[in-house]
N, C-alpha and C. Protein backbone atom coordinates (compact mmCIF):
# COMPACT_ATOMS: atom_id res chain seq x y z
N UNK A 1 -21.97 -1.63 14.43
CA UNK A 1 -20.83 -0.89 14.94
C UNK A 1 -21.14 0.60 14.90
N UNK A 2 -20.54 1.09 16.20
CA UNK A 2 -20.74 2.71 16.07
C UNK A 2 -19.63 3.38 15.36
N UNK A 3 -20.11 4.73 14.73
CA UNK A 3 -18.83 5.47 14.16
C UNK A 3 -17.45 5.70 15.01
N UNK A 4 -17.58 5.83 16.37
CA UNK A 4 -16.43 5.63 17.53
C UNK A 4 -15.58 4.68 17.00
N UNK A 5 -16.23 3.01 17.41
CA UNK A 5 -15.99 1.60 16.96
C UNK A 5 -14.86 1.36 15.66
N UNK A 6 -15.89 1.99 14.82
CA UNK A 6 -15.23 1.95 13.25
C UNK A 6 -14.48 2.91 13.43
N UNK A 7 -14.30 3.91 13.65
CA UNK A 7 -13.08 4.93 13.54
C UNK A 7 -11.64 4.71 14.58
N UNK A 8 -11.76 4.16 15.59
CA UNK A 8 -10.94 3.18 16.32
C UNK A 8 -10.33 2.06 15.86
N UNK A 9 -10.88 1.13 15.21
CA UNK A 9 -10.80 -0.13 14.38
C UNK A 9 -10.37 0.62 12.87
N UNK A 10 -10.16 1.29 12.44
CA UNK A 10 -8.90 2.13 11.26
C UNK A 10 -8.11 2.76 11.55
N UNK A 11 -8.10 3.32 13.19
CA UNK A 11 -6.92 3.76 13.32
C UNK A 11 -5.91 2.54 13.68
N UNK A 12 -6.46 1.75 14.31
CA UNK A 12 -5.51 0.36 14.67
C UNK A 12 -5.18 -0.24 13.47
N UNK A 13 -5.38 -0.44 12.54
CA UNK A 13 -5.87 -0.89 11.37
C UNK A 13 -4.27 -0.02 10.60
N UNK A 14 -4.74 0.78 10.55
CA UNK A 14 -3.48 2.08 9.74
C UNK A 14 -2.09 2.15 10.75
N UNK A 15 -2.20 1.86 12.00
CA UNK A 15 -1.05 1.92 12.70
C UNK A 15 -0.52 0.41 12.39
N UNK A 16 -0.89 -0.95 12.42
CA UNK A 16 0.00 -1.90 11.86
C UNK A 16 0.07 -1.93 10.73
N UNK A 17 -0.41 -1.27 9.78
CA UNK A 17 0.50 -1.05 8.01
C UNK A 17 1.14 0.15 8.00
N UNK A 18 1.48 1.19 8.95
CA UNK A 18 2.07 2.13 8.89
C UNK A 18 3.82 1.64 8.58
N UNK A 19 4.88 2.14 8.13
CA UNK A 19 5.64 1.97 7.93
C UNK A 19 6.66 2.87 8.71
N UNK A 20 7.89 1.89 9.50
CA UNK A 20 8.35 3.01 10.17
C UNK A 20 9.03 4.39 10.18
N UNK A 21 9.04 5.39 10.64
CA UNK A 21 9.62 6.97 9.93
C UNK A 21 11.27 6.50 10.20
N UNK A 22 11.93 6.64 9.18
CA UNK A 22 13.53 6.77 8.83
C UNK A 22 13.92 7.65 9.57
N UNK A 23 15.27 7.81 10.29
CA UNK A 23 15.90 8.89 10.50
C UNK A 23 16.26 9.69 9.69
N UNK A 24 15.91 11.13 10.17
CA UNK A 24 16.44 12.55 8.83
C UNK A 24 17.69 12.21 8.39
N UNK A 25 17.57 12.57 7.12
CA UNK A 25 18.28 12.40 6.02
C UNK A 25 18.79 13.50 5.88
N UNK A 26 20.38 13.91 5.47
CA UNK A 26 20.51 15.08 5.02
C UNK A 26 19.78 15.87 3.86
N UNK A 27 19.56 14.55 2.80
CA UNK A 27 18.78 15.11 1.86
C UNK A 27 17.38 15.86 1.71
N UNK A 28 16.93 15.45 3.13
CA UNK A 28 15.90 15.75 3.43
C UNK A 28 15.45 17.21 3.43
N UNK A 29 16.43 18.10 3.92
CA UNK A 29 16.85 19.29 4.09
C UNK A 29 16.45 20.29 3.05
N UNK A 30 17.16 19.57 2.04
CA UNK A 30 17.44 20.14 0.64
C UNK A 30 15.59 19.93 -0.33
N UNK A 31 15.23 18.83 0.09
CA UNK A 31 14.12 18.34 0.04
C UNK A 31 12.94 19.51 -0.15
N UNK A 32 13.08 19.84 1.25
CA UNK A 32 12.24 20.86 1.83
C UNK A 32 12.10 22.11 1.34
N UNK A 33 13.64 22.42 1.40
CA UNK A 33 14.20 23.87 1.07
C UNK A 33 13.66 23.99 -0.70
N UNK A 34 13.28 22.92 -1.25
CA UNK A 34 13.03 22.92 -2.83
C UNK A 34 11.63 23.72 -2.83
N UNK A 35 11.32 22.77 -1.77
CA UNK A 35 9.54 22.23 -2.08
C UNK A 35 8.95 23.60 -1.42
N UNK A 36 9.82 24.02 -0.45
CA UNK A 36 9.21 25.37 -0.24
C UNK A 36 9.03 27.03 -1.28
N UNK A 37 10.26 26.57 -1.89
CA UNK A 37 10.56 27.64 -3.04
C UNK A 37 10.06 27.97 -4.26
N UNK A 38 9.56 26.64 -4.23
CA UNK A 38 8.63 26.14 -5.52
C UNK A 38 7.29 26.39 -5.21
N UNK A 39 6.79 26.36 -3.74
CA UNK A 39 5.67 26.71 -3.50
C UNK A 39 5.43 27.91 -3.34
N UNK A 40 6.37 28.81 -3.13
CA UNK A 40 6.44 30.58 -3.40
C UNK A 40 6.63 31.04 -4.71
N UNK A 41 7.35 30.46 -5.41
CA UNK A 41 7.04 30.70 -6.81
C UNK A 41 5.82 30.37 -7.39
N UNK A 42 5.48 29.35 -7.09
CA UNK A 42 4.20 29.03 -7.72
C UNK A 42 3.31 30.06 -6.88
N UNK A 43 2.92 30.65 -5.84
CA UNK A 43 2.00 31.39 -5.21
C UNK A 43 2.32 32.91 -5.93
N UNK A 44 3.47 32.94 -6.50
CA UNK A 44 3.61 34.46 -6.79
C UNK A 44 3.50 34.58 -8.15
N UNK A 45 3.33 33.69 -8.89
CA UNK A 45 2.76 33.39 -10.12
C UNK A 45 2.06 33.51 -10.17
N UNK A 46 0.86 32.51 -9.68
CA UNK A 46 -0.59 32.95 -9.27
C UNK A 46 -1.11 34.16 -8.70
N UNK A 47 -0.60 34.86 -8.21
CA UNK A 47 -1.07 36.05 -7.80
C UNK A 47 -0.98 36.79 -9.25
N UNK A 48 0.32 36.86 -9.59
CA UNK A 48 0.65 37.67 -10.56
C UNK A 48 -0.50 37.47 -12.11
N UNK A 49 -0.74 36.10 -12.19
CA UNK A 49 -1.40 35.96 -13.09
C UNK A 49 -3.15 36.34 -12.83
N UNK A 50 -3.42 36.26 -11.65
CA UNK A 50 -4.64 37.09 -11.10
C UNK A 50 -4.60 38.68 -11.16
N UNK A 51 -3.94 39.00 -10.90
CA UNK A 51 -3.65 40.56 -11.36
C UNK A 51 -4.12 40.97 -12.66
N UNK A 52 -3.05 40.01 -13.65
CA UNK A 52 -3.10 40.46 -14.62
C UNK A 52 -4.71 40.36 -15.47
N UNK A 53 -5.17 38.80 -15.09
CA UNK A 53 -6.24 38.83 -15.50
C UNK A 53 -7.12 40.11 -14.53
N UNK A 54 -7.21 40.60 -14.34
CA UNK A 54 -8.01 41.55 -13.49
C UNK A 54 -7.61 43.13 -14.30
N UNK A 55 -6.71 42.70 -15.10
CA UNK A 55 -6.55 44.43 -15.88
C UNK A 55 -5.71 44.91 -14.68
N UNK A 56 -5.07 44.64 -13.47
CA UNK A 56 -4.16 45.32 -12.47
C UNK A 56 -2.78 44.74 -12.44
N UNK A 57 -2.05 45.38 -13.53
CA UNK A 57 -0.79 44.77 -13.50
C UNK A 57 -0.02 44.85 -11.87
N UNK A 58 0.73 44.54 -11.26
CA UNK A 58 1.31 44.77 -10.26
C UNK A 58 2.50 45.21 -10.44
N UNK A 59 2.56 46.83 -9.84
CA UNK A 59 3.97 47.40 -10.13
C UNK A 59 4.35 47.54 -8.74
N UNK A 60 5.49 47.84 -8.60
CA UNK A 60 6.53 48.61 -6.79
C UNK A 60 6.03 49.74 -6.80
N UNK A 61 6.21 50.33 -7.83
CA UNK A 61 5.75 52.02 -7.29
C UNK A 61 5.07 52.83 -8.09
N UNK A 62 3.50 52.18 -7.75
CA UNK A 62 2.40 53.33 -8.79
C UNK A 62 2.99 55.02 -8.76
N UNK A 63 3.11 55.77 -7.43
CA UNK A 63 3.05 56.71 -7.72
C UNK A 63 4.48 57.19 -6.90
N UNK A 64 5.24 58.35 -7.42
CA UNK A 64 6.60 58.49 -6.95
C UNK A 64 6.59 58.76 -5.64
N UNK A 65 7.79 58.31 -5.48
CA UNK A 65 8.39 58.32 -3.97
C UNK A 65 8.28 60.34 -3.35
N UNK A 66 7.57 60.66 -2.11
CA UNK A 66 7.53 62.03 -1.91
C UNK A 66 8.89 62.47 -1.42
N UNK A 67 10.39 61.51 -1.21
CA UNK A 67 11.59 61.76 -1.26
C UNK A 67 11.81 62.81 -2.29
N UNK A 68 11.70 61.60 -3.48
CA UNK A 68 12.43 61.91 -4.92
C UNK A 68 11.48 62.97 -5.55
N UNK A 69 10.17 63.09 -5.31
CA UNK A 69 9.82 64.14 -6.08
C UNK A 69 10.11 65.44 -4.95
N UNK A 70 10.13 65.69 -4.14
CA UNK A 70 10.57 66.73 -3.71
C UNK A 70 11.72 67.60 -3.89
N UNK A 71 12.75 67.24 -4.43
CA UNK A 71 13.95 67.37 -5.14
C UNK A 71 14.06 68.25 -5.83
């Protein structure tokens, strides 16, 4: 069998044990809205904890605003 063959013969293969997709769920929503938030927290953690290991804490405003020091 060629790799074509065999890769044809698993996709047929995976489409009759596939299981059918449910209609959206409201919960589904909420689902998402988690899994996304959690994945920005977790990314801004990680950054943050890369920083820190790096000796570069991460601040808003190293050096003052040329507003406020002009004053």
């Amino acid at each position: 069998m060629s790799i074509l063959e065999i890769a044809m013969a698993s996709q047929i293969w995976a489409r009759r044990h596939d299981k059918p997709r449910q209609a959206f769920d409201e919960g589904d929503g909420m689902k998402v809205l988690l899994r996304t938030a959690f994945t920005v927290v977790a990314f801004t953690l990680l950054i943050a904890g890369l920083n820190l290991a790096a000796d570069r804490p991460q601040t808003i405003g190293q050096q003052p605003a040329p507003v406020v020091a002009g004053r």
